[in-house]
N, C-alpha and C. Protein backbone atom coordinates (compact mmCIF):
# COMPACT_ATOMS: atom_id res chain seq x y z
N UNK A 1 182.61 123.86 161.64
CA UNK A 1 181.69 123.94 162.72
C UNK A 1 180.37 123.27 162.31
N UNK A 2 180.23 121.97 162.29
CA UNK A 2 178.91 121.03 162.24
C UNK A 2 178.34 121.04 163.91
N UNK A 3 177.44 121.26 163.13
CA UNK A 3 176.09 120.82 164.39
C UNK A 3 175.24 119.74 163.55
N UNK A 4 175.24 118.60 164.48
CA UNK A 4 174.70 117.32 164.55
C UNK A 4 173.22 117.64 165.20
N UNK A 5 172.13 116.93 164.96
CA UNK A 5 170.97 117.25 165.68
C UNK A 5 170.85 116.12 166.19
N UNK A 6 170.43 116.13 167.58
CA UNK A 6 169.83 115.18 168.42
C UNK A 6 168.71 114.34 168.32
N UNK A 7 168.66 113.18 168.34
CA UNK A 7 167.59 112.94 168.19
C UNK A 7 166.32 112.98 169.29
N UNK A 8 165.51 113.31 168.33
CA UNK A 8 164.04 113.43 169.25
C UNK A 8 163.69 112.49 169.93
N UNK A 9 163.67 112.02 170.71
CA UNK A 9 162.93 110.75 171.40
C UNK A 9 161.17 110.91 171.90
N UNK A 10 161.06 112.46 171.69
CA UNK A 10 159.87 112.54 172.09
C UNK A 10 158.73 112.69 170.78
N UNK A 11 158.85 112.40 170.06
CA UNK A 11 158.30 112.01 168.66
C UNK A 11 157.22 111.57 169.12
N UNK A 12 156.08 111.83 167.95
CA UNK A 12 155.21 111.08 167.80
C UNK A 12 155.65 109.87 166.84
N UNK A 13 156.85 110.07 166.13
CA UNK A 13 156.75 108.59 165.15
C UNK A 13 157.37 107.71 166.12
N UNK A 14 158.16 108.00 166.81
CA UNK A 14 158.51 107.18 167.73
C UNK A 14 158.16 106.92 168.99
N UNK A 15 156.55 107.33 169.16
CA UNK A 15 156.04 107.50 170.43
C UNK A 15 155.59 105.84 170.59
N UNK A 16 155.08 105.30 169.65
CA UNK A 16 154.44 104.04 169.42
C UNK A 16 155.98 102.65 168.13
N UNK A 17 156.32 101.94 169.24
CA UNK A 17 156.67 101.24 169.13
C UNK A 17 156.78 99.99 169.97
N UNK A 18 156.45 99.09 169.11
CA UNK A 18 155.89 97.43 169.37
C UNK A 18 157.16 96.96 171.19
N UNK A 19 158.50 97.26 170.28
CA UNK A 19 159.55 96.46 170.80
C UNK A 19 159.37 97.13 172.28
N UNK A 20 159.66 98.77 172.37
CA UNK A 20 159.55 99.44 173.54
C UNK A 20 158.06 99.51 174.49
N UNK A 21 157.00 99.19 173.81
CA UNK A 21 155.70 99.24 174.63
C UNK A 21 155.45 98.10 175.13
N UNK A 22 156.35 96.78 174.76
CA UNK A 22 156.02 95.61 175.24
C UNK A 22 156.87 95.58 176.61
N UNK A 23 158.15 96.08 176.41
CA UNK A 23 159.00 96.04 177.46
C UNK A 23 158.17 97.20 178.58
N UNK A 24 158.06 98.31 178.24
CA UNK A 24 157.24 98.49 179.09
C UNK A 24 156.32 98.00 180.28
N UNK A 25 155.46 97.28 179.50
CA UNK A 25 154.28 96.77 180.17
C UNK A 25 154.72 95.63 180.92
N UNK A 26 155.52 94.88 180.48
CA UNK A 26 156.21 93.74 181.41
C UNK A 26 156.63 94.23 182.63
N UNK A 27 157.10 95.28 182.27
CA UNK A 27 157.84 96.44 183.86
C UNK A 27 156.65 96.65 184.85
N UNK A 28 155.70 97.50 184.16
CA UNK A 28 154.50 97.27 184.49
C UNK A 28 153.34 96.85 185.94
N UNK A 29 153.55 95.21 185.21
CA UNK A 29 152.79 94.50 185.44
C UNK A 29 153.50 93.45 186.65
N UNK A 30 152.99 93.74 188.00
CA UNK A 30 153.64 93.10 188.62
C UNK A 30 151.95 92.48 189.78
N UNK A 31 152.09 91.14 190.45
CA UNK A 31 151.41 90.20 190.60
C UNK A 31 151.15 90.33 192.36
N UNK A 32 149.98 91.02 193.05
CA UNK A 32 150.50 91.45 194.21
C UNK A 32 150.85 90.17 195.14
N UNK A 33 151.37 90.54 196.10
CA UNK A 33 151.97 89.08 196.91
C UNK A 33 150.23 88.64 197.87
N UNK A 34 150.61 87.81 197.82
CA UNK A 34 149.23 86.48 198.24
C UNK A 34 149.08 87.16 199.73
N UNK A 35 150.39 87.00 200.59
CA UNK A 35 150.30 87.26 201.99
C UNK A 35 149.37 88.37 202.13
N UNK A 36 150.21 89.65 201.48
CA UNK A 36 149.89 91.06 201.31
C UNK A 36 148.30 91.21 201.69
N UNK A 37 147.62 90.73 200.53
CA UNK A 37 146.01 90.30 200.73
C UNK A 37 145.73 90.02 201.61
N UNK A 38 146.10 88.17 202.11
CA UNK A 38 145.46 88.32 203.61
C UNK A 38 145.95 89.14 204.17
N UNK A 39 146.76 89.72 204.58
CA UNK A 39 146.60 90.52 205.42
C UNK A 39 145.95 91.54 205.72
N UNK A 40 145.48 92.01 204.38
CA UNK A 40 144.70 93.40 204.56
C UNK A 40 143.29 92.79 204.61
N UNK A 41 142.71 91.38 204.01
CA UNK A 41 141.40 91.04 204.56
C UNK A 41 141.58 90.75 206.56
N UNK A 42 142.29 90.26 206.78
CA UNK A 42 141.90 90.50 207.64
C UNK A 42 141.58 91.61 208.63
N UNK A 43 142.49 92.66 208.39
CA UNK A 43 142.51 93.55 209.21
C UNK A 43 141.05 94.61 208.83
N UNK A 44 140.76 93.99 207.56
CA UNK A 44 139.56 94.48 207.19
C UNK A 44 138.04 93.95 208.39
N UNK A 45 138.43 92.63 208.07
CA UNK A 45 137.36 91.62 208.66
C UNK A 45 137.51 92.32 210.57
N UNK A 46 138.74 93.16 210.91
CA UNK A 46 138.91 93.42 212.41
C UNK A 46 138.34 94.56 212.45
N UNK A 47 138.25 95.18 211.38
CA UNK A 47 137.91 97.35 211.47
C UNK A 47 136.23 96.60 211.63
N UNK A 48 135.20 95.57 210.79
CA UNK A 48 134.11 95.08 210.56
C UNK A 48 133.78 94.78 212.25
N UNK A 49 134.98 94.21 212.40
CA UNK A 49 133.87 93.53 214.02
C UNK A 49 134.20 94.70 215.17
N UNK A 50 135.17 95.13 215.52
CA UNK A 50 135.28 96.59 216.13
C UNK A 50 134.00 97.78 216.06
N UNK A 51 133.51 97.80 214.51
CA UNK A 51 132.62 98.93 214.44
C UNK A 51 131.36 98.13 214.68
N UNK A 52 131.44 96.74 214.94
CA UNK A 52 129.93 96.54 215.55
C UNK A 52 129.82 96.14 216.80
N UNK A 53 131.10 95.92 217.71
CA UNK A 53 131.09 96.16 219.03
C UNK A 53 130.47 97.33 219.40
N UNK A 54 131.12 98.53 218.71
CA UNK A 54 131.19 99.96 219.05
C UNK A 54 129.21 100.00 218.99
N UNK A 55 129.08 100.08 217.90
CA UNK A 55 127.87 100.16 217.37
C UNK A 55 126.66 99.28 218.33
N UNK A 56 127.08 98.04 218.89
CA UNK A 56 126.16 97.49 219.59
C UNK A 56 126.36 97.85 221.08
N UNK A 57 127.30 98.31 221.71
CA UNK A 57 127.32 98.99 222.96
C UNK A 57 127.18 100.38 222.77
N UNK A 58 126.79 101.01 221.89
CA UNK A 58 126.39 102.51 221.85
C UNK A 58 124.65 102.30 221.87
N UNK A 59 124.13 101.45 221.00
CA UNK A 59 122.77 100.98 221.32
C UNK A 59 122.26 100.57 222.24
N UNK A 60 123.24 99.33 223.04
CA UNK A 60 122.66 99.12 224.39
C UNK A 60 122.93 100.38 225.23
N UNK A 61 123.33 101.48 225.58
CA UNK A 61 123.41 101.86 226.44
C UNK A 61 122.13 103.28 226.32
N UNK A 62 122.06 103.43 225.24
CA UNK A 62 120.96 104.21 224.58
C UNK A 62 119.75 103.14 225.10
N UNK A 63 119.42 102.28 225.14
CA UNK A 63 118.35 101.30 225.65
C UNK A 63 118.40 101.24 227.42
N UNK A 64 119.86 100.97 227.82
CA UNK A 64 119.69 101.44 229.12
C UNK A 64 118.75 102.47 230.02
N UNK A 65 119.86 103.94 228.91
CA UNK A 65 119.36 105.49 229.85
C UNK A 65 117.66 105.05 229.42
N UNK A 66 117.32 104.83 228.19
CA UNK A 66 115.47 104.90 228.12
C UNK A 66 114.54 104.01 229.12
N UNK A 67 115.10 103.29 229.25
CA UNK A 67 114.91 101.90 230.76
C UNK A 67 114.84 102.53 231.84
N UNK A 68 116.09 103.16 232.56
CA UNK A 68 116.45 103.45 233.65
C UNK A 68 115.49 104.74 233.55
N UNK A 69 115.37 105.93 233.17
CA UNK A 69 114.58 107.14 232.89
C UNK A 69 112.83 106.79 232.94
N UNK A 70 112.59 105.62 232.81
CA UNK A 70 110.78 105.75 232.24
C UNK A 70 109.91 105.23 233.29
């Protein structure tokens, strides 16, 4: 009746190795897609002009009621 021991994989001596941390990081490291971007600038550049529609017809109309009232 042998009992074999398992090996540890969760080691600290084997926590740091060259071969496995490189492969790692290659996994990693991925390059976001070009489109992806524009797309989110733009929709950025759309939330930008929306909130100053909003923003400039909430002012004019605040300039209105003080007009129309005085």
């Amino acid at each position: 009746m042998n009992l074999k021991y398992k090996v540890n994989n969760f080691s600290s001596e084997t926590l740091y190795n060259p071969n496995t941390t490189a492969h790692h990081d290659t996994c990693k490291i991925t390059k976001p897609k070009i489109d992806y971007l524009m797309k989110r600038i733009i929709d950025e550049r759309k939330k930008e002009k929306k909130n100053f529609v909003v923003f400039g017809a909430v002012f004019l109309s605040i300039f209105l009621i003080f007009n129309f009232f005085q």
